[in-house]
N, C-alpha and C. Protein backbone atom coordinates (compact mmCIF):
# COMPACT_ATOMS: atom_id res chain seq x y z
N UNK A 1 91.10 110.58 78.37
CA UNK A 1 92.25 111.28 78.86
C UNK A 1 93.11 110.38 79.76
N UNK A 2 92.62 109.50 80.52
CA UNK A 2 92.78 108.55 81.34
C UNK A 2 93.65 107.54 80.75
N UNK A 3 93.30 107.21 79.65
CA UNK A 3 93.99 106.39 78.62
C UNK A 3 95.40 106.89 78.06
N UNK A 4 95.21 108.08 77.89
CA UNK A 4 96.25 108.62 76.94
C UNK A 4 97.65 108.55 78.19
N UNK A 5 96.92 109.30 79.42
CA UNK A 5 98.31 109.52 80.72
C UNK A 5 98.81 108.09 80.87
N UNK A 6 97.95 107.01 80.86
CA UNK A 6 98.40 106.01 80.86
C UNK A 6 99.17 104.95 80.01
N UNK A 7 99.25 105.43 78.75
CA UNK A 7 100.36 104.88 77.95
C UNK A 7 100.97 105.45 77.67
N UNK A 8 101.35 106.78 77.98
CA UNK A 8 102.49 107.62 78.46
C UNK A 8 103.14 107.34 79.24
N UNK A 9 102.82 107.23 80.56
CA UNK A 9 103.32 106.59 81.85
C UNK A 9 104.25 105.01 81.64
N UNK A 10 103.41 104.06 80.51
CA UNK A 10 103.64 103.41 80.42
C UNK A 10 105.06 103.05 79.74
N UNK A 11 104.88 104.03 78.60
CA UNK A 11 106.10 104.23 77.51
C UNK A 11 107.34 105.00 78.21
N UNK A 12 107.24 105.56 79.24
CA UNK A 12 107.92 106.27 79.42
C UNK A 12 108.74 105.76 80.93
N UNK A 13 108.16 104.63 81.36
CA UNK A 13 108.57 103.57 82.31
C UNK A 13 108.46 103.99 83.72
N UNK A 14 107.70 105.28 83.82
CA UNK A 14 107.03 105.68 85.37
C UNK A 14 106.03 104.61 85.76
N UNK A 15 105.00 104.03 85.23
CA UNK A 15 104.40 103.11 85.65
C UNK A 15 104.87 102.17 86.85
N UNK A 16 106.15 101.54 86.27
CA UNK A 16 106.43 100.67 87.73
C UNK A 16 107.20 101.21 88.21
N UNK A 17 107.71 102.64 87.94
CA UNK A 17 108.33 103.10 89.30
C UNK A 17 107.32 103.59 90.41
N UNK A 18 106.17 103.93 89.69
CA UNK A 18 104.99 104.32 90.82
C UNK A 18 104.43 102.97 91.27
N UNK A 19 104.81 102.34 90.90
CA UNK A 19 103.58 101.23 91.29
C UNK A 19 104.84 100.20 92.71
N UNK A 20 106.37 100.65 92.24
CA UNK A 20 107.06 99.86 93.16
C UNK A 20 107.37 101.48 94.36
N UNK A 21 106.91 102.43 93.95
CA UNK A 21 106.70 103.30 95.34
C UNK A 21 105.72 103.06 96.12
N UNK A 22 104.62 102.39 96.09
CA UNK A 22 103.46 102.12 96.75
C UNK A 22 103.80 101.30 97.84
N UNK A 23 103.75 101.07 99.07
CA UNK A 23 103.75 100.45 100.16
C UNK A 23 102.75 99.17 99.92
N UNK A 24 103.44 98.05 99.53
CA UNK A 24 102.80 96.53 100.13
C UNK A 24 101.80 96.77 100.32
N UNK A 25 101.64 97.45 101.84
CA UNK A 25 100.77 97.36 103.23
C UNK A 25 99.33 98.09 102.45
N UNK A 26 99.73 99.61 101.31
CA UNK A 26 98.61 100.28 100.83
C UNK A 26 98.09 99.08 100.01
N UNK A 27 99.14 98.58 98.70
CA UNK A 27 98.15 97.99 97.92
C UNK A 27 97.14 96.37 98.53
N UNK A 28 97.51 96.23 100.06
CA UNK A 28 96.82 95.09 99.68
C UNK A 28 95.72 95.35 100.68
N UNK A 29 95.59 96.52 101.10
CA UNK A 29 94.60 97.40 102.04
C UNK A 29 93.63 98.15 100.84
N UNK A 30 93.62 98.16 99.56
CA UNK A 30 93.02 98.50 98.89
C UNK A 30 92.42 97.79 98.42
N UNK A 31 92.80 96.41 97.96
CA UNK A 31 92.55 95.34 97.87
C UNK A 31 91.59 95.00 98.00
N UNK A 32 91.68 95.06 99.75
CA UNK A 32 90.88 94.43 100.92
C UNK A 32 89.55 95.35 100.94
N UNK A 33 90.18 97.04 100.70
CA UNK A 33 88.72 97.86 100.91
C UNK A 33 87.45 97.88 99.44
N UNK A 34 87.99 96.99 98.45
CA UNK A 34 87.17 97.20 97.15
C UNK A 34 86.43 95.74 97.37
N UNK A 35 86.82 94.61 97.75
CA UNK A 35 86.37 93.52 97.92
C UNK A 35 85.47 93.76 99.07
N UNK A 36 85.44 94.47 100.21
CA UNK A 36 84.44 94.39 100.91
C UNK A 36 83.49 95.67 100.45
N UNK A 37 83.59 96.46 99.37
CA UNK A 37 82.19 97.64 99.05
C UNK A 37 81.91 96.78 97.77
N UNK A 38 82.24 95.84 97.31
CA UNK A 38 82.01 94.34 96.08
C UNK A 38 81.30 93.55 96.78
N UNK A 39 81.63 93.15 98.50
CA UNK A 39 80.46 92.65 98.90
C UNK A 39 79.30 93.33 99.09
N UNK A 40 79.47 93.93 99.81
CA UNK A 40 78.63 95.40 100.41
C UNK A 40 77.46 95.03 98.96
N UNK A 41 77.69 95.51 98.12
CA UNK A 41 77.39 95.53 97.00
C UNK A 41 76.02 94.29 96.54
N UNK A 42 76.60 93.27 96.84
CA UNK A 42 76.43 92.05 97.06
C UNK A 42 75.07 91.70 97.68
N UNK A 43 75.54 92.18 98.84
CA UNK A 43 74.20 91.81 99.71
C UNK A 43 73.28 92.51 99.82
N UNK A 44 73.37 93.79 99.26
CA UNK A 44 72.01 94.54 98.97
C UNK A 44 71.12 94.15 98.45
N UNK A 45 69.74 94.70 98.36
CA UNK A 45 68.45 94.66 98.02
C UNK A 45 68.85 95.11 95.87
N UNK A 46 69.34 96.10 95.83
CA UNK A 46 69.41 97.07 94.20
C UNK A 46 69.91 95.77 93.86
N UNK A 47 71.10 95.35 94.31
CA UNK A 47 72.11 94.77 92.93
C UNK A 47 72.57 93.29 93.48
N UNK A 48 71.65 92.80 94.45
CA UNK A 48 72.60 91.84 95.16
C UNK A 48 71.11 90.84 95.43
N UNK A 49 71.78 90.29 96.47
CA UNK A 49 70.97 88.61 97.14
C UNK A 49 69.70 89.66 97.92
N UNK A 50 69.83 90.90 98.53
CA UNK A 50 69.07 91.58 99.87
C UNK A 50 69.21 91.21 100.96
N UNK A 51 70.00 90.58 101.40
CA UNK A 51 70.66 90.29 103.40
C UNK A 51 70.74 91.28 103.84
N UNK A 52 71.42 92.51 103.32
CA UNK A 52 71.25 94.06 103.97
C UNK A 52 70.52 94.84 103.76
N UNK A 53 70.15 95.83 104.27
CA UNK A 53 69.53 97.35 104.16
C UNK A 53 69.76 98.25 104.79
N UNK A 54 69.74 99.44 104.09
CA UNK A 54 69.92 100.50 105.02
C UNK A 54 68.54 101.13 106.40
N UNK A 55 68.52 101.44 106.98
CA UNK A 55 68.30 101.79 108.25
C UNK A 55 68.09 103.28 108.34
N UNK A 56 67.20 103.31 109.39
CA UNK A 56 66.91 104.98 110.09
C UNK A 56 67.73 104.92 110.88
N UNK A 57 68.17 104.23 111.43
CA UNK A 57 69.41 104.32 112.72
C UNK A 57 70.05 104.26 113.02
N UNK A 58 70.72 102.90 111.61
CA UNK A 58 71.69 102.26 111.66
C UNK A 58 72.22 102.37 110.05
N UNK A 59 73.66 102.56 109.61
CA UNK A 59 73.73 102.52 107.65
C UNK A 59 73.03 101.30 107.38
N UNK A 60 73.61 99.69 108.16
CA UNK A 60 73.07 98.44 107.97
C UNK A 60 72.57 98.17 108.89
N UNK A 61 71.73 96.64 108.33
CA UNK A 61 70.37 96.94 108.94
C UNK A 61 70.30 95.20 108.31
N UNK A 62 69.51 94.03 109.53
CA UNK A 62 70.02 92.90 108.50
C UNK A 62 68.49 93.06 107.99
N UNK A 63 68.21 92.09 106.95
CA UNK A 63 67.08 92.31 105.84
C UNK A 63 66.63 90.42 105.50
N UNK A 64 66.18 90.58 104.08
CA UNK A 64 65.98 89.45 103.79
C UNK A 64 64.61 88.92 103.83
N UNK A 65 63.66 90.18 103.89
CA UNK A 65 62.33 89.60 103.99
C UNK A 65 61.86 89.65 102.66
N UNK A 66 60.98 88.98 102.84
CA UNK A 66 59.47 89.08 101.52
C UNK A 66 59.30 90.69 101.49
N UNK A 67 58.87 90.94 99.70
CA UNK A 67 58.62 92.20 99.41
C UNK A 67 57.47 92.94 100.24
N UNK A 68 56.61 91.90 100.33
CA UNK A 68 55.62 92.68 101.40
C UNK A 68 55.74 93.02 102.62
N UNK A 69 56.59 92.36 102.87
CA UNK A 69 57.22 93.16 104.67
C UNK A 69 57.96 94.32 104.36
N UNK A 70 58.36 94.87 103.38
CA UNK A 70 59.28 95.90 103.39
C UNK A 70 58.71 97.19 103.16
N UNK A 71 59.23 98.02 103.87
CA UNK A 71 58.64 99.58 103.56
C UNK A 71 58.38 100.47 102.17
N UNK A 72 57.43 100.42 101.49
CA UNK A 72 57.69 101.17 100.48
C UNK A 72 58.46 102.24 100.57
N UNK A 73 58.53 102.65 101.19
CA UNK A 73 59.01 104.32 100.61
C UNK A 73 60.83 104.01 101.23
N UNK A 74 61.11 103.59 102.75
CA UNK A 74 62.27 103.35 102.59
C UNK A 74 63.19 101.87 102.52
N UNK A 75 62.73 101.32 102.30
CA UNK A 75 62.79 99.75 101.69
C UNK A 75 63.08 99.23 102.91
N UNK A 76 62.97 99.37 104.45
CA UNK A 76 63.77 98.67 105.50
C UNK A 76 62.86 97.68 105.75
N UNK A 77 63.56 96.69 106.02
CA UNK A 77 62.66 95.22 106.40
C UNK A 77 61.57 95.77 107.88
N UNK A 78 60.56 95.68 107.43
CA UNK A 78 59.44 95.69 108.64
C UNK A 78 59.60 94.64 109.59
N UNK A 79 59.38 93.37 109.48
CA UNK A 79 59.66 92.11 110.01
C UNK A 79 59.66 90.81 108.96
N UNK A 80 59.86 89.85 109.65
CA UNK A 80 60.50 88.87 108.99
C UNK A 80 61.65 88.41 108.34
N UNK A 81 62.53 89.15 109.25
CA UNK A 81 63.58 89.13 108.16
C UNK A 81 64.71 87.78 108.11
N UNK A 82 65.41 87.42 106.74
CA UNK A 82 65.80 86.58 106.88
C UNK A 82 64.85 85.65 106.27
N UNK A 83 63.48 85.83 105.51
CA UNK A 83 62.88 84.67 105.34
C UNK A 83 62.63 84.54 103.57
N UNK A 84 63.43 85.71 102.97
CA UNK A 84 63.30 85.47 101.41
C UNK A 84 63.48 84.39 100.71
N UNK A 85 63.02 83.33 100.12
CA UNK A 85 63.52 81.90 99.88
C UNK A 85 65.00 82.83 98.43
N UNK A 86 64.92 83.86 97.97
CA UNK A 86 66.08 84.96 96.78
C UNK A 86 67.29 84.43 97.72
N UNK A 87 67.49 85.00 98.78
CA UNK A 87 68.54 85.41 99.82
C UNK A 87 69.23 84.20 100.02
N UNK A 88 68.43 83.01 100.42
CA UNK A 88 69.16 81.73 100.76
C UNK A 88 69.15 81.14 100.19
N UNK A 89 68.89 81.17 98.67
CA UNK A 89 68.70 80.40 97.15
C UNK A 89 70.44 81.19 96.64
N UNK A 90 70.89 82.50 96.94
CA UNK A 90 72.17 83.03 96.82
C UNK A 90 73.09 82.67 97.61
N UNK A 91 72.74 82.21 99.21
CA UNK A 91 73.62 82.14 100.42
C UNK A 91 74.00 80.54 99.84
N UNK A 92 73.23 79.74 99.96
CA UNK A 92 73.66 78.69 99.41
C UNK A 92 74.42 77.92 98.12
N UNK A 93 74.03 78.94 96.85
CA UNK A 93 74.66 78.11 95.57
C UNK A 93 75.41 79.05 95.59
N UNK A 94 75.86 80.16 96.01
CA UNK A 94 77.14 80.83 96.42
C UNK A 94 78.32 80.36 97.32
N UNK A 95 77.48 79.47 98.18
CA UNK A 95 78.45 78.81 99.36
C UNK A 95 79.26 77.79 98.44
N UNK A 96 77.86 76.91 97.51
CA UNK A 96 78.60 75.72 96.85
C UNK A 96 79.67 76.11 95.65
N UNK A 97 78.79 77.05 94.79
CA UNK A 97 80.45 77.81 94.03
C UNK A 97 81.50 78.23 94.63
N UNK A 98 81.56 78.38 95.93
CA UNK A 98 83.05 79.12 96.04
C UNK A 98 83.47 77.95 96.60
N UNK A 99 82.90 76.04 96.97
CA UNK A 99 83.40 75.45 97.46
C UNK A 99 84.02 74.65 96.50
N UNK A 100 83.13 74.64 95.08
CA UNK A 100 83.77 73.81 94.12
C UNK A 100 84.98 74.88 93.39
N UNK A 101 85.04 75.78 93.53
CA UNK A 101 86.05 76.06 93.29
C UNK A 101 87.18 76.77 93.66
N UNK A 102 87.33 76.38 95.40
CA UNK A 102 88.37 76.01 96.57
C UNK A 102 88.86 74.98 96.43
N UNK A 103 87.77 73.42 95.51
CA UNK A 103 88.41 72.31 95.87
C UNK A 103 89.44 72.69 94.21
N UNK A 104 89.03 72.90 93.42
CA UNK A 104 89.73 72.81 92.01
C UNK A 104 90.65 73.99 91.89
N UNK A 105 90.81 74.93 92.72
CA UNK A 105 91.82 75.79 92.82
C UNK A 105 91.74 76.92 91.28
């Protein structure tokens, strides 16, 4: 359905009139808010390196331990954290990809 409003919109040349009603300031604040729940994303334990976790106390919570330090039931780092060789095997050839390709643009 999503599809269809949208090449309607398209054909019918509302598209960039909505898209040049949008305030600058929104689209690049949206931008900004999808790239940081892309990190978010990122540094989790499910889908990511594990630098974060969620918390009883706190949403985040820093992380990064060995599976055996972590809580079964709510995955929060017990101690050690920070010592996953996963986490800084990502922090690092992540650092160097985004450096080789800062230098090559």
């Amino acid at each position: 359905m999503e599809g269809f409003i949208f090449v309607a919109l398209s054909i019918l040349g509302l598209r960039q009139w909505l898209a040049r009603a949008i305030p600058a300031s929104i689209k690049l604040a949206t931008g900004a808010g999808i790239g940081l729940y892309l990190a978010l994303i990122g540094l989790t334990y499910s889908a990511g390196i594990g630098a974060i976790t969620g918390a009883v106390s706190t949403p985040l919570d820093l992380a990064g331990c060995r599976p055996e330090f972590r809580d079964e039931i709510t995955g929060v780092c017990e101690g050690h954290q920070m010592r996953n060789p996963t986490l800084w095997i990502g922090i690092f050839c992540g650092g160097i990809v985004t450096a080789f390709l800062m230098m090559y643009r």
